[in-house]
PDB file of N, CA and C in Angstrom:
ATOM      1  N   UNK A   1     -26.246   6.615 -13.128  1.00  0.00           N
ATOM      2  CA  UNK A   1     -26.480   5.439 -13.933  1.00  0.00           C
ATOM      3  C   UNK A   1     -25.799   5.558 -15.292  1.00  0.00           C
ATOM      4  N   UNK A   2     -25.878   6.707 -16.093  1.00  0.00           N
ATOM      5  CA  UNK A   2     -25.238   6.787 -17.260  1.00  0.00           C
ATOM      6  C   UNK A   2     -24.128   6.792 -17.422  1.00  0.00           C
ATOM      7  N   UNK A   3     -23.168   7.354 -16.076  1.00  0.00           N
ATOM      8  CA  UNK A   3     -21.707   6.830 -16.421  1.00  0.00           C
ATOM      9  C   UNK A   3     -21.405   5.493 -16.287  1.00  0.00           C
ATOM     10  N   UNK A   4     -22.238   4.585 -15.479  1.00  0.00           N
ATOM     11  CA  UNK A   4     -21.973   3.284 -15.271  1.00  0.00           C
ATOM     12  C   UNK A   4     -22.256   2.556 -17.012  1.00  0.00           C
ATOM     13  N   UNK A   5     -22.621   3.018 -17.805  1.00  0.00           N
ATOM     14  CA  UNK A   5     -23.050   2.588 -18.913  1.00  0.00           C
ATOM     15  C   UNK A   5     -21.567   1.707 -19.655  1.00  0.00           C
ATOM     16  N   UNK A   6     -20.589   2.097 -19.572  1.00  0.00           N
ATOM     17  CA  UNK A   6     -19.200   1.533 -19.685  1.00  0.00           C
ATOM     18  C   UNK A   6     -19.152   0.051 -19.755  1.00  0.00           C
ATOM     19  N   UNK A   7     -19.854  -0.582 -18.654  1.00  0.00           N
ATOM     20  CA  UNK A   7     -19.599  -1.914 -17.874  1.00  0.00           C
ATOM     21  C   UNK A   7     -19.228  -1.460 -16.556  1.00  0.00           C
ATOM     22  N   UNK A   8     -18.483  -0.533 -15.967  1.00  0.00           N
ATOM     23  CA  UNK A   8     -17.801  -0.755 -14.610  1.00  0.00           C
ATOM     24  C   UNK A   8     -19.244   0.087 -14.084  1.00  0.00           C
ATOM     25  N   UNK A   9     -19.542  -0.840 -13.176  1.00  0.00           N
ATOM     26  CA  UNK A   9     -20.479  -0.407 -12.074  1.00  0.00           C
ATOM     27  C   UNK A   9     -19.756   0.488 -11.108  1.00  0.00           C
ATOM     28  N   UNK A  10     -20.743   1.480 -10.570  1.00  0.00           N
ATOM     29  CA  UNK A  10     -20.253   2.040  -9.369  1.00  0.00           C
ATOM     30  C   UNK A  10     -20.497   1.597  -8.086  1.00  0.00           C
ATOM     31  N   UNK A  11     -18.991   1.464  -7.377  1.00  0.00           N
ATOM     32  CA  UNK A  11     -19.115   0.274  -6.455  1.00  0.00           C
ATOM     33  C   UNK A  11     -20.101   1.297  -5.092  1.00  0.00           C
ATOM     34  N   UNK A  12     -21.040   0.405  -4.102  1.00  0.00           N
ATOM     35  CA  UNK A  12     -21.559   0.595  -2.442  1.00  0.00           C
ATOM     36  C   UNK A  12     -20.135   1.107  -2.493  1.00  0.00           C
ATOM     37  N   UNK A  13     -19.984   2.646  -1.641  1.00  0.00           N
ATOM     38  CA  UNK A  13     -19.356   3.773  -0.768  1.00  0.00           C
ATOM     39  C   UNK A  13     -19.412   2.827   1.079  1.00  0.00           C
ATOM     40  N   UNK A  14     -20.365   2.020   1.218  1.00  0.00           N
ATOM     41  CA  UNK A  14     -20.205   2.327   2.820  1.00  0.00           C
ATOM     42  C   UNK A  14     -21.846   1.209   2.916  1.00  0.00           C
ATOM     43  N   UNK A  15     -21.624   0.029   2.089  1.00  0.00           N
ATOM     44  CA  UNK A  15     -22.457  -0.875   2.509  1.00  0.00           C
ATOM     45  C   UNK A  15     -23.088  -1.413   3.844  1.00  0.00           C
ATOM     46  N   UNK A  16     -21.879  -0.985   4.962  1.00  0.00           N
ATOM     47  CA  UNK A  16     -22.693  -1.027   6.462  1.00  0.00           C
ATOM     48  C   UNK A  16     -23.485  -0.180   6.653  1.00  0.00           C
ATOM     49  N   UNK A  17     -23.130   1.350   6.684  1.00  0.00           N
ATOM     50  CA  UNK A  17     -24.524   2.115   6.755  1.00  0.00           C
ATOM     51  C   UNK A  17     -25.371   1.589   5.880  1.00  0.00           C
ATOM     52  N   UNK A  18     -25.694   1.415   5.394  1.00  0.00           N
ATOM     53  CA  UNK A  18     -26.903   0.985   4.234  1.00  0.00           C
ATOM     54  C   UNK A  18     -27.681  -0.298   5.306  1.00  0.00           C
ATOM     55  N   UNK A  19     -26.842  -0.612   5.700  1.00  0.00           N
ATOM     56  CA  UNK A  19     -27.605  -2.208   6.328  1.00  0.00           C
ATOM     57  C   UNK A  19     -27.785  -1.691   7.972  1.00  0.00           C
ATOM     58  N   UNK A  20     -27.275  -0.940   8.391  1.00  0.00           N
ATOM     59  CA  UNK A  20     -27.159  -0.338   9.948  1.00  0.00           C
ATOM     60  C   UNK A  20     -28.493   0.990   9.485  1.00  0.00           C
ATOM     61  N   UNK A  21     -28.445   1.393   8.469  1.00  0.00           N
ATOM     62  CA  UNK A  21     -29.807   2.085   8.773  1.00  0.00           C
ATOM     63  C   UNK A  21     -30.947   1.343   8.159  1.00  0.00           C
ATOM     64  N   UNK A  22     -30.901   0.407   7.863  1.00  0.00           N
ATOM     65  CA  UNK A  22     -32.518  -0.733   7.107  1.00  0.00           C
ATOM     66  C   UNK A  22     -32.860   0.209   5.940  1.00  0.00           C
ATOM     67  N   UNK A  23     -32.022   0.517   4.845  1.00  0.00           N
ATOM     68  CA  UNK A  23     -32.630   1.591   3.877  1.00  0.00           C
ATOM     69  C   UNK A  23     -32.662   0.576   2.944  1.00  0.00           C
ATOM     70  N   UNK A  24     -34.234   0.956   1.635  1.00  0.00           N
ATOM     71  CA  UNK A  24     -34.450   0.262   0.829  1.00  0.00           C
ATOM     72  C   UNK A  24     -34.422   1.007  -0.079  1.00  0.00           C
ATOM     73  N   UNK A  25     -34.195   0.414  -1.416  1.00  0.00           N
ATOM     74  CA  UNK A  25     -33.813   1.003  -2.693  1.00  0.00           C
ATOM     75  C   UNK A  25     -34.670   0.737  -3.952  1.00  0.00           C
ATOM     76  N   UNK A  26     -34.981   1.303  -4.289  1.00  0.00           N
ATOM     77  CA  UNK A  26     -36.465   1.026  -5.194  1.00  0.00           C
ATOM     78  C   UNK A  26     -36.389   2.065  -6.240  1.00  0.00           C
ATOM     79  N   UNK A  27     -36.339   1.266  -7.712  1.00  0.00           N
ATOM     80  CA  UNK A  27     -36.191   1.852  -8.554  1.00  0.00           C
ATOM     81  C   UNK A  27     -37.625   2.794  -9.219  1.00  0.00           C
ATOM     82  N   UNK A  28     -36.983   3.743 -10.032  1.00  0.00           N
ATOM     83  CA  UNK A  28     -38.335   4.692 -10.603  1.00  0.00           C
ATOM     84  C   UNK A  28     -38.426   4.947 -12.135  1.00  0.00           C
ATOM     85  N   UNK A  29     -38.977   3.982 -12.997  1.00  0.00           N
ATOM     86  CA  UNK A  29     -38.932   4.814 -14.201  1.00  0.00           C
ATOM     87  C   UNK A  29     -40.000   5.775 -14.717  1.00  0.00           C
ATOM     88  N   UNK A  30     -39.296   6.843 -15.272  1.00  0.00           N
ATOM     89  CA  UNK A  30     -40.550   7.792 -15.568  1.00  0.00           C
ATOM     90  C   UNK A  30     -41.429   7.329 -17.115  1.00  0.00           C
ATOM     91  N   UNK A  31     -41.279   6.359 -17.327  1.00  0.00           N
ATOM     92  CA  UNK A  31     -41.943   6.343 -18.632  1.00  0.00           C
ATOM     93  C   UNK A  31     -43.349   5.512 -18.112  1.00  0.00           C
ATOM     94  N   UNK A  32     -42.978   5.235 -16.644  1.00  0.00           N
ATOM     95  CA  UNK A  32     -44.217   4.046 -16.079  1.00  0.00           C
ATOM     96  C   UNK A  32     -45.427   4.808 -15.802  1.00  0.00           C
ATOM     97  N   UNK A  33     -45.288   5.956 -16.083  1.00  0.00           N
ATOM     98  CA  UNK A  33     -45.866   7.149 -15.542  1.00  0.00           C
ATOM     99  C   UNK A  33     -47.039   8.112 -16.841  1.00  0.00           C
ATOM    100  N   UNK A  34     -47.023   7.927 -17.413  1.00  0.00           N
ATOM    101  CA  UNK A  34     -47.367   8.772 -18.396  1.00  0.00           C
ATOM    102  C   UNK A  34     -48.838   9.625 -18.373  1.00  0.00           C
ATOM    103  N   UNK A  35     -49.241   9.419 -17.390  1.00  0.00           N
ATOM    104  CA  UNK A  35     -50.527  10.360 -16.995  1.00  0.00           C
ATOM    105  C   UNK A  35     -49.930  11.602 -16.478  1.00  0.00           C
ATOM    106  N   UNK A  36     -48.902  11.410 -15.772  1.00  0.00           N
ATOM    107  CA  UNK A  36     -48.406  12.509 -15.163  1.00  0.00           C
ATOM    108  C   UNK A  36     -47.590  12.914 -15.202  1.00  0.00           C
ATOM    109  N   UNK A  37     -47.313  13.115 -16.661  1.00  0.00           N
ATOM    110  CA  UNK A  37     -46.593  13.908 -17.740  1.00  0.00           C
ATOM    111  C   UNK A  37     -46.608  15.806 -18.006  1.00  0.00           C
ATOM    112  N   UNK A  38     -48.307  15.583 -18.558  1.00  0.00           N
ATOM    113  CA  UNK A  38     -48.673  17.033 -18.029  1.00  0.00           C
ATOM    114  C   UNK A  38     -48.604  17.643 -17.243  1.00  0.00           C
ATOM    115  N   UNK A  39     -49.129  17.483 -16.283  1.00  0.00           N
ATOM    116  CA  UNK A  39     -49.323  18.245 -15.133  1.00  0.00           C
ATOM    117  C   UNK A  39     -47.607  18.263 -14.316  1.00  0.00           C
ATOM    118  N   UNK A  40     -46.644  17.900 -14.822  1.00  0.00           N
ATOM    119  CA  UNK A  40     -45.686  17.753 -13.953  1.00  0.00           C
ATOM    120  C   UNK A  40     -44.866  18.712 -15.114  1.00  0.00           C
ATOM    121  N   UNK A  41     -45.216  18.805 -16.001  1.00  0.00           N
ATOM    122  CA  UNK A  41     -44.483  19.713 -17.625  1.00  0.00           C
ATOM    123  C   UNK A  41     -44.897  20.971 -17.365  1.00  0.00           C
ATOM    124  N   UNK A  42     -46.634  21.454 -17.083  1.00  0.00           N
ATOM    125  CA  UNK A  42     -46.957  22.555 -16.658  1.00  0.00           C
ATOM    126  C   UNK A  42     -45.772  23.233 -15.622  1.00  0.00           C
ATOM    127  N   UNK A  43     -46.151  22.020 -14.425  1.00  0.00           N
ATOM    128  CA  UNK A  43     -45.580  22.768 -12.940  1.00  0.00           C
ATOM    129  C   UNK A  43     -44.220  23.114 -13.009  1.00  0.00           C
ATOM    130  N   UNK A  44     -43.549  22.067 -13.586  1.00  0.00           N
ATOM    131  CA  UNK A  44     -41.874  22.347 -13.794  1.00  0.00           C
ATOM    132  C   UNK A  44     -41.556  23.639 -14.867  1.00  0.00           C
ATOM    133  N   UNK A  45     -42.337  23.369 -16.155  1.00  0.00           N
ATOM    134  CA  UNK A  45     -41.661  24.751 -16.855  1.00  0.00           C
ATOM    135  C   UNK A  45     -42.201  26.143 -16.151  1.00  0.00           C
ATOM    136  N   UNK A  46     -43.060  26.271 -15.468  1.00  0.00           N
ATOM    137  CA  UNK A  46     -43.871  27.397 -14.349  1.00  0.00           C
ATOM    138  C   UNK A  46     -42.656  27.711 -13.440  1.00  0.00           C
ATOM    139  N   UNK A  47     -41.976  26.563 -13.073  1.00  0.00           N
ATOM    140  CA  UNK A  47     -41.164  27.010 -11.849  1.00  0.00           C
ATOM    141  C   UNK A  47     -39.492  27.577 -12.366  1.00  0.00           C
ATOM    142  N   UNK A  48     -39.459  26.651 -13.439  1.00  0.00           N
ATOM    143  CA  UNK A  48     -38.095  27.571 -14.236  1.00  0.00           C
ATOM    144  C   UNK A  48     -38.694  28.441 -15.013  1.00  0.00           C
ATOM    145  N   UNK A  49     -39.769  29.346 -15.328  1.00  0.00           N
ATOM    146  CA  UNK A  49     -39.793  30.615 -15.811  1.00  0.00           C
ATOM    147  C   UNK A  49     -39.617  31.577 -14.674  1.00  0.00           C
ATOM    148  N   UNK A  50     -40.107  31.101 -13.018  1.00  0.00           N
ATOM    149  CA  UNK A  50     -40.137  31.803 -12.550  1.00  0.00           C
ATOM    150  C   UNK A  50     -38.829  31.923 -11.923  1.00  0.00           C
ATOM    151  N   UNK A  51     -37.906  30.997 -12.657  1.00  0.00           N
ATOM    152  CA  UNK A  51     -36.572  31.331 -11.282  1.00  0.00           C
ATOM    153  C   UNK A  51     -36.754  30.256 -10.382  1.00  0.00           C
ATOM    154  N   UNK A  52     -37.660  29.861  -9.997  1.00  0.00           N
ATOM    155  CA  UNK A  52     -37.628  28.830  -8.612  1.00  0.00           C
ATOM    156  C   UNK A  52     -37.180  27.627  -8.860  1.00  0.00           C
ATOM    157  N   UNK A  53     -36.807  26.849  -9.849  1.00  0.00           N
ATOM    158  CA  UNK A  53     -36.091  25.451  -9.956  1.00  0.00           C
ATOM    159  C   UNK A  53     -35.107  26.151 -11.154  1.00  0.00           C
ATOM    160  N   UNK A  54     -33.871  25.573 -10.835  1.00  0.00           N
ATOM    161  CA  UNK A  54     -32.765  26.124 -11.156  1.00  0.00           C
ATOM    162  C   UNK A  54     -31.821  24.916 -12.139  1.00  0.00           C
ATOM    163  N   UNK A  55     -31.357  24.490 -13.090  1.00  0.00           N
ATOM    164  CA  UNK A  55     -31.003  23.547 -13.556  1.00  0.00           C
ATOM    165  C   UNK A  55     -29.750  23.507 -14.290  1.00  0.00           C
ATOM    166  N   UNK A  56     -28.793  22.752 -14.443  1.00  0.00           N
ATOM    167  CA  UNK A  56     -27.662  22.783 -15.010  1.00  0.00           C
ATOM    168  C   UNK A  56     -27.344  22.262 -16.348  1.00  0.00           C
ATOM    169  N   UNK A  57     -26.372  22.597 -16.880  1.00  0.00           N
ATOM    170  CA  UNK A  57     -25.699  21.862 -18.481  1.00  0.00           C
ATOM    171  C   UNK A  57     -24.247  22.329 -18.602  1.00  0.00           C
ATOM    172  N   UNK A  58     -24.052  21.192 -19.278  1.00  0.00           N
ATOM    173  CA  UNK A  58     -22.693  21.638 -19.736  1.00  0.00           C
ATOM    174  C   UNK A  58     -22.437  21.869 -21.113  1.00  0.00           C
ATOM    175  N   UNK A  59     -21.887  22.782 -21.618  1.00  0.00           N
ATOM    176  CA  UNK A  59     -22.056  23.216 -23.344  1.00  0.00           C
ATOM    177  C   UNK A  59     -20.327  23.163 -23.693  1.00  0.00           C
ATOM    178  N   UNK A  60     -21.115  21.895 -25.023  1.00  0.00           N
ATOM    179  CA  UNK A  60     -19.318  21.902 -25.585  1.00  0.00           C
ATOM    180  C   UNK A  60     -19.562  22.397 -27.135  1.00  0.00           C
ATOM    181  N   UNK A  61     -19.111  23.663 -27.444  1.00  0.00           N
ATOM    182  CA  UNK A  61     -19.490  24.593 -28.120  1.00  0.00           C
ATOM    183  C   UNK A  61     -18.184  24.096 -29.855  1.00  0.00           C
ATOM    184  N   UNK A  62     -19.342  23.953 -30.748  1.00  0.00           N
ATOM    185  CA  UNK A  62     -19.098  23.837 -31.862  1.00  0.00           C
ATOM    186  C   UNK A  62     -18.740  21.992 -32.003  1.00  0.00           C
ATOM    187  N   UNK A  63     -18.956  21.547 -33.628  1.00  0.00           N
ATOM    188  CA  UNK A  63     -19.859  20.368 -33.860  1.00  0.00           C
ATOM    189  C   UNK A  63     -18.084  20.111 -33.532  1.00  0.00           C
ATOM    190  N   UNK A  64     -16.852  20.376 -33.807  1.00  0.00           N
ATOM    191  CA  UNK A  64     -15.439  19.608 -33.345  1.00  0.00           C
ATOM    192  C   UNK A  64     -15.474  19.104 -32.234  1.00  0.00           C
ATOM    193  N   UNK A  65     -15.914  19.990 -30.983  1.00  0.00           N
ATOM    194  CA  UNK A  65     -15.925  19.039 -29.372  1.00  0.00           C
ATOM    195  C   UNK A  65     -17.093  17.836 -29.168  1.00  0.00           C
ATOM    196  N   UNK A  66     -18.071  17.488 -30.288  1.00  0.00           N
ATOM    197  CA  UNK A  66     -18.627  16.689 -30.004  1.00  0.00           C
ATOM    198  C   UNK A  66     -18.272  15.323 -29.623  1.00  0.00           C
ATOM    199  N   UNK A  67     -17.275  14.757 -30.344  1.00  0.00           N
ATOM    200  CA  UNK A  67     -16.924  13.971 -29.724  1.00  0.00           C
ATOM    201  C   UNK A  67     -15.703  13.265 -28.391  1.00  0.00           C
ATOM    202  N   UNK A  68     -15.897  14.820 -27.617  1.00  0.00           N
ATOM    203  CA  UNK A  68     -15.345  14.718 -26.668  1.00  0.00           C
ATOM    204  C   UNK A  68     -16.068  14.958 -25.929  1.00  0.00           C
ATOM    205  N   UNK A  69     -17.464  15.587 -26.135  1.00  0.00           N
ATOM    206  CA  UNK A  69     -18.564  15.702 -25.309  1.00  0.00           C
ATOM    207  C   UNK A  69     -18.977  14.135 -24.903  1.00  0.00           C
ATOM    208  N   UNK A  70     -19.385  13.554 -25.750  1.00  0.00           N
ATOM    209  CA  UNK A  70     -20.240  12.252 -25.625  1.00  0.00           C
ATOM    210  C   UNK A  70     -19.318  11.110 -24.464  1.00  0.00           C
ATOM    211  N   UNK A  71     -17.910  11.086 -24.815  1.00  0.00           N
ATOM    212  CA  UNK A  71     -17.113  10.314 -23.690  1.00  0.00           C
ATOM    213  C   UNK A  71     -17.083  10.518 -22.152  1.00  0.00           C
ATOM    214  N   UNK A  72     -17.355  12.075 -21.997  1.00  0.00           N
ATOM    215  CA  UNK A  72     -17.510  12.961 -20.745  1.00  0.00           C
ATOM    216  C   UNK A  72     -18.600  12.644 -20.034  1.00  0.00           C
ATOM    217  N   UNK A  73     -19.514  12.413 -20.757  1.00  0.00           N
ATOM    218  CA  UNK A  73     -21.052  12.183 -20.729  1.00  0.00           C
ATOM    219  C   UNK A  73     -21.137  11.019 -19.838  1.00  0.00           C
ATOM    220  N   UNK A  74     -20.508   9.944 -20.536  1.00  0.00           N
ATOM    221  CA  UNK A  74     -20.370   8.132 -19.928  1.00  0.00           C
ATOM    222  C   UNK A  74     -19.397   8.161 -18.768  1.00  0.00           C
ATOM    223  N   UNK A  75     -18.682   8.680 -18.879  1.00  0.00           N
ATOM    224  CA  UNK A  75     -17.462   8.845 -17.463  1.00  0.00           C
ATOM    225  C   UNK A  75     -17.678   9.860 -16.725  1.00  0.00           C
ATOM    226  N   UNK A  76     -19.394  10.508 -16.467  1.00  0.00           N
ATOM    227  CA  UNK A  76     -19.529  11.518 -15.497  1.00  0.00           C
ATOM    228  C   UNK A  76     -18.742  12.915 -15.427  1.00  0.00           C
ATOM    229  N   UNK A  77     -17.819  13.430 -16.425  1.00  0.00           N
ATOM    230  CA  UNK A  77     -17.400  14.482 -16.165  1.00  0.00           C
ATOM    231  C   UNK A  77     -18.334  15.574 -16.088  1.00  0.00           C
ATOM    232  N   UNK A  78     -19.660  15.902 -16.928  1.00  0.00           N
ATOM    233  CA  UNK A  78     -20.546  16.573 -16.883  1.00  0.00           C
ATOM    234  C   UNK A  78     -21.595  16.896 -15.827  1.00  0.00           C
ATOM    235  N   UNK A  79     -21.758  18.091 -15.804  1.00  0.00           N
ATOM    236  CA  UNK A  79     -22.665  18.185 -14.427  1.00  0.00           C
ATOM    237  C   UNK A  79     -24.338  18.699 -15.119  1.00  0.00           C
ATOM    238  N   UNK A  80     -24.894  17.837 -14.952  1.00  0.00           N
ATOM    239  CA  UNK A  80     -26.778  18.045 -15.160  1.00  0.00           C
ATOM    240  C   UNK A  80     -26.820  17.711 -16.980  1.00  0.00           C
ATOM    241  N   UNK A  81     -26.695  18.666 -17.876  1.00  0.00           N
ATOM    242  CA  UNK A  81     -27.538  17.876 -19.422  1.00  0.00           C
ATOM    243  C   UNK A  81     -26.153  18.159 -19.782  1.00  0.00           C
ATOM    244  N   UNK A  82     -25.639  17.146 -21.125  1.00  0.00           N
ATOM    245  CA  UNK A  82     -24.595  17.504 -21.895  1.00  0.00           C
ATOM    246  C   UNK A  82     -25.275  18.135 -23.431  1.00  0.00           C
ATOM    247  N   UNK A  83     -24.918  19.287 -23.589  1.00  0.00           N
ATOM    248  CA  UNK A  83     -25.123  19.738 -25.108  1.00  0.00           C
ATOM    249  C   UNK A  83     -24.045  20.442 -25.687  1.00  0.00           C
ATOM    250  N   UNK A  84     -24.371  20.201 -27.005  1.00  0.00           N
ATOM    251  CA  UNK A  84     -23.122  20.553 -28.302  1.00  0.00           C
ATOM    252  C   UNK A  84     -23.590  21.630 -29.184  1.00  0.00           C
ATOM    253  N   UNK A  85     -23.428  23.051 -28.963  1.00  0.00           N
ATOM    254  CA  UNK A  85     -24.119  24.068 -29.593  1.00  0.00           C
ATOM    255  C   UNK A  85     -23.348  24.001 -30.483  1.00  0.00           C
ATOM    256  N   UNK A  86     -23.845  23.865 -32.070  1.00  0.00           N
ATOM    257  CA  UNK A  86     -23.372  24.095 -33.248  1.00  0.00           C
ATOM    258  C   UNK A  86     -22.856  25.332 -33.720  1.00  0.00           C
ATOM    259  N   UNK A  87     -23.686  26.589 -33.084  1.00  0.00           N
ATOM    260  CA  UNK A  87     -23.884  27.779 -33.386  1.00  0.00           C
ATOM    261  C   UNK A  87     -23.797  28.566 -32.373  1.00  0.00           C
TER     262      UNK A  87
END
C-alpha cells in the first residue's frame, strides 16, 4: 500500500484467478482494534526476544541518505521498516 502512495496504483497480476477461485478481499485496520493492543505487544515482543518471529529493515546510515531513504520507501525498494541511523 505505501508504495502505491505516489498515485499509480498497483495494477490485479491475474484478475481471472481471483474470480476462478471466488476470493474475497477485506480490508484490516489495526487502529479498529485497540483492546488488543496489549496482549498482542506482550506476545510479539516475547517472540522476538526469543528468536521465534524474525523481522526486517533497511538502514540508510547517516542523516545525508535520508533523503534517499524516504523516495525508496514510496517506490518499494525497501524490504520490512525503513530507518535512518544518525549515529
Amino acid at each position: 500500500m505505501i508504495a502505491g502512495y505516489d498515485g499509480i496504483p498497483a495494477p490485479l497480476a491475474n484478475p481471472g484467478l481471483i474470480l476462478r477461485s471466488r476470493l474475497t478481499m477485506q480490508g484490516f485496520i489495526v487502529f479498529e482494534h485497540p483492546d488488543a493492543w496489549p496482549p498482542a505487544l506482550a506476545e510479539l515482543s516475547e517472540l522476538v526476544a526469543t528468536k521465534q518471529l524474525h523481522y526486517r529493515e533497511t538502514i540508510a546510515h547517516g542523516l545525508e541518505r535520508a533523503p534517499d531513504a524516504f523516495p525508496g520507501l514510496l517506490k518499494g525498494c525497501n524490504f520490512g521498516k525503513q530507518l535512518v541511523q544518525l549515529v
